[in-house]
Protein backbone atom coordinates (compact mmCIF):
# COMPACT_ATOMS: atom_id res chain seq x y z
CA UNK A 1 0.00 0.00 0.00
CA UNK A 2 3.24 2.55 0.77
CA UNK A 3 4.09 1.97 -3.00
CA UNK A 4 0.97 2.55 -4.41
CA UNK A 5 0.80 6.02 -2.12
CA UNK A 6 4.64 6.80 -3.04
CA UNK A 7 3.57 6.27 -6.94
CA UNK A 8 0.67 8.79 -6.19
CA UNK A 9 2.77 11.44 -4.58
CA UNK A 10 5.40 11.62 -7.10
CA UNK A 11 2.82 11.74 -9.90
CA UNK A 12 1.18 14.85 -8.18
CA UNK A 13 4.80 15.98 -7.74
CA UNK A 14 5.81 15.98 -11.43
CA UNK A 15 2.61 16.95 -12.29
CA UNK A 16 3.08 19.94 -9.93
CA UNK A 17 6.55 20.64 -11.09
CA UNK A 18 5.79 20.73 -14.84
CA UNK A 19 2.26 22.72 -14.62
CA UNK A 20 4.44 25.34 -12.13
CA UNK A 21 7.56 25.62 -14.75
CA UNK A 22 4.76 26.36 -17.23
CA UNK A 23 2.21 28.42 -15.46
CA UNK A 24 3.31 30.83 -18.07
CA UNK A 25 0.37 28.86 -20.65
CA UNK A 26 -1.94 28.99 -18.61
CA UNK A 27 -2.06 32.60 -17.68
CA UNK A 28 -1.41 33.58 -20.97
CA UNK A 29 -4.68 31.56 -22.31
CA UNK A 30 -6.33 32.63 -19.10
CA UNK A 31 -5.88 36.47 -20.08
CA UNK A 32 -6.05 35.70 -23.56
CA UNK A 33 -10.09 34.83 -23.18
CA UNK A 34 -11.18 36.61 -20.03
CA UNK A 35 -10.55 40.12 -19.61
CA UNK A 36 -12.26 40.54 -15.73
CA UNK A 37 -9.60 39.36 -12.99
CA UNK A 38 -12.08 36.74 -11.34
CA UNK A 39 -13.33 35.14 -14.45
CA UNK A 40 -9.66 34.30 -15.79
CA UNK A 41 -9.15 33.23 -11.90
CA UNK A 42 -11.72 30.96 -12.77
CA UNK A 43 -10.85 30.07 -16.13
CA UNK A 44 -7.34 29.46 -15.04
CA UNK A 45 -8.22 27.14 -12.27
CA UNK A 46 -10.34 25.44 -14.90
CA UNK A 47 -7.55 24.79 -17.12
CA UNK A 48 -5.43 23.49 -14.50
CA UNK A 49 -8.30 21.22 -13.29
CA UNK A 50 -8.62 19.68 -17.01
CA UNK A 51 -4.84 19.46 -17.27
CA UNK A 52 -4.96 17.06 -13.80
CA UNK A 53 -7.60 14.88 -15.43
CA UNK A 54 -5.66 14.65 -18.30
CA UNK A 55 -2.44 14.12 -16.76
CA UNK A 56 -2.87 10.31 -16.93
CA UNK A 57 -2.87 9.81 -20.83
CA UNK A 58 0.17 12.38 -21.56
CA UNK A 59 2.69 10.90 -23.57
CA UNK A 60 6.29 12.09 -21.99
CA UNK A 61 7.63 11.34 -25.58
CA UNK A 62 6.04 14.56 -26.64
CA UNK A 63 6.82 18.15 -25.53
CA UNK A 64 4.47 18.91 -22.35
CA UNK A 65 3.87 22.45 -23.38
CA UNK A 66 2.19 21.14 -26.44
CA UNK A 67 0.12 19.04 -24.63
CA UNK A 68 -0.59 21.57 -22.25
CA UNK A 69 -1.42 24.38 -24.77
CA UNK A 70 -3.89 21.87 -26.69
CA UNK A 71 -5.76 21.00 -23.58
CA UNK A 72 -5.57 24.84 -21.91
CA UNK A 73 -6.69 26.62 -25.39
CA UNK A 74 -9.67 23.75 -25.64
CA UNK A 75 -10.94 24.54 -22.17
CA UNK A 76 -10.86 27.96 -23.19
CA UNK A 77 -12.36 27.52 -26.19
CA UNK A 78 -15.19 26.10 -24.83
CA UNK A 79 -15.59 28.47 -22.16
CA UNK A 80 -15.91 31.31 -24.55
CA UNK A 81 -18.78 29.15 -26.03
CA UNK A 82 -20.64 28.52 -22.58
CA UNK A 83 -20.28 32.02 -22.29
CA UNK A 84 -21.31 33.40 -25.63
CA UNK A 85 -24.04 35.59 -24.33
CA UNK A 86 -20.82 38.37 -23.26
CA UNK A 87 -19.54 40.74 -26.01
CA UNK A 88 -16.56 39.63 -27.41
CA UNK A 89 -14.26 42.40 -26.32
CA UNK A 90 -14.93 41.26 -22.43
CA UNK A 91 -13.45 37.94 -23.28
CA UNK A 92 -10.00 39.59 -24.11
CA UNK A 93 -7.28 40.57 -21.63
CA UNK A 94 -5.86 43.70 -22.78
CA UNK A 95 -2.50 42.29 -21.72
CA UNK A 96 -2.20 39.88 -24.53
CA UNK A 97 1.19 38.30 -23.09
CA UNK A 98 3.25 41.44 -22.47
CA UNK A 99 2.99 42.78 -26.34
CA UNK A 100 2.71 46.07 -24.78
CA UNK A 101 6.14 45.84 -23.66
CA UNK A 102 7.54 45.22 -26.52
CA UNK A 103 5.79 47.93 -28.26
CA UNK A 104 7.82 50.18 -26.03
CA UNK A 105 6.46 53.60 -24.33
CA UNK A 106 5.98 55.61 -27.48
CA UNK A 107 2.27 56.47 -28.43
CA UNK A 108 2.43 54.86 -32.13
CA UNK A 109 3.51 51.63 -30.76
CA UNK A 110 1.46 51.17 -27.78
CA UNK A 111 -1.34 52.42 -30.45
CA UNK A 112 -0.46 49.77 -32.41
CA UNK A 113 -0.46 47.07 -29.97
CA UNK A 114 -4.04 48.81 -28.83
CA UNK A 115 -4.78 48.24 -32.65
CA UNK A 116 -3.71 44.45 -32.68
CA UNK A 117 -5.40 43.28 -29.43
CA UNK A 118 -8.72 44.97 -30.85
CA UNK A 119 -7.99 42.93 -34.34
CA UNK A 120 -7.60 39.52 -31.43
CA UNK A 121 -10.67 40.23 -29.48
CA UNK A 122 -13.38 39.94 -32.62
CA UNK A 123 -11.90 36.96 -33.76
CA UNK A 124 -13.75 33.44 -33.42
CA UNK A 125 -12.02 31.45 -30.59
CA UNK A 126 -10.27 29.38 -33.13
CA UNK A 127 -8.61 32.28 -34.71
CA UNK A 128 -7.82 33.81 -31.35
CA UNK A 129 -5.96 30.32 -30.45
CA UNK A 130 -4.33 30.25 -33.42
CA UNK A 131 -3.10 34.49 -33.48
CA UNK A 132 -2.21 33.73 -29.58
CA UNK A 133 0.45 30.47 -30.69
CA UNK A 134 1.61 32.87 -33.62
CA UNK A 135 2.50 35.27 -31.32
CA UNK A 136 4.16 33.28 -29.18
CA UNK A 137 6.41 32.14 -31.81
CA UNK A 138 5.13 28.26 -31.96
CA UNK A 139 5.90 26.67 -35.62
CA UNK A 140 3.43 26.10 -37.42
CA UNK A 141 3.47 22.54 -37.19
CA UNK A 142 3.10 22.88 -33.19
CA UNK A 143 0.47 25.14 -34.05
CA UNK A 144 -1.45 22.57 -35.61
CA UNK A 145 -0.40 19.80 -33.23
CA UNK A 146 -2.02 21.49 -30.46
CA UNK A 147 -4.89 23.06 -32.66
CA UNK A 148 -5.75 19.55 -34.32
CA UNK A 149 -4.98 21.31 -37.92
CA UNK A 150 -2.89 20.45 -40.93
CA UNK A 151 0.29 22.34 -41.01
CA UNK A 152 -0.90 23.99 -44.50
CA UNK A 153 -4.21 24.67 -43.10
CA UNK A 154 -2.42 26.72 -39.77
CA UNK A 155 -0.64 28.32 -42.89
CA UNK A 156 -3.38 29.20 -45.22
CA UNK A 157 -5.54 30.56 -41.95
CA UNK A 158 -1.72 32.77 -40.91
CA UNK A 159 -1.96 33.98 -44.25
CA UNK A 160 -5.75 34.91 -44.31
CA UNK A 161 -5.36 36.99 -40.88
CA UNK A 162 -2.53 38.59 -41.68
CA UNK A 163 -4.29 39.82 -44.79
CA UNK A 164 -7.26 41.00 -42.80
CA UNK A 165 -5.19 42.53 -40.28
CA UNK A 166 -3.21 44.57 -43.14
CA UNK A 167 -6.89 45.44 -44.17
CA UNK A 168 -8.06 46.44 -41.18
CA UNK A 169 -4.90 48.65 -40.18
């Protein structure tokens, strides 16, 4: 019975371990699809919940931040669904992963960035997933690992919003 408790515990411990050295995902999807503190609270702890129940079928031959990605952008995904009766716009954290930093302090960037995350927060939740993995500089055939797409279609669908984007700005 010790062994089957030891087992248990160091699951929960890698588990732990890997979900705290990328808590960066989950925050980042959280934000990414709530924009009111408490609801990506809740949306995060939702993720995090789905990645436990998951936890038994990953496959340590593949990279856990795919996996985690995949699973966190679903739950999201779905909880922009369940909550379809909000405006868009609410479901967007205007900190899309620190792009205002980059865009630095002057007024034509942070514009800019004001522009893109605008551009993000009208898209369908698939689109939003896949602008959110583009940003954050996934290939595209992660992209359509965790997305469940072809690498050509995560292309052709790059190309299209990029082209609507120009359009738009």
């Amino acid at each position: 019975m010790e062994r089957v408790i030891d087992m248990a515990d160091a699951r929960r411990d890698a588990f732990g371990e890997l979900l705290d050295a990328h808590r960066g995902i989950v925050a980042k999807v959280a934000g990414t699809y709530c924009r009111h503190p408490d609801d990506r609270a809740d949306l995060a702890q939702e993720i995090a919940t789905q990645l436990w129940r998951a936890w038994p079928g990953y496959d340590p031959a593949r990279r856990f931040s795919t996996w985690m990605y995949r699973i966190a952008l679903n739950v999201a995904i779905s909880h922009v669904r369940g909550a379809a009766a909000r405006p868009a716009d609410e479901a967007f954290d205007d900190n899309l992963h620190d792009l205002a930093d980059e865009a630095g302090s002057d007024h034509e960037g942070a514009e800019r960035v004001r522009l893109l995350e605008a551009f993000i927060a009208r898209q369908p939740p698939l689109e939003r997933a896949l602008l959110l993995l583009y940003l954050d500089e996934r290939s595209q055939r992660e992209i359509g690992e965790i997305l469940g797409l072809s690498e050509t279609n995560v292309s052709t669908k790059i190309g299209r919003l990029k082209q609507r984007l120009r359009d738009e700005l």
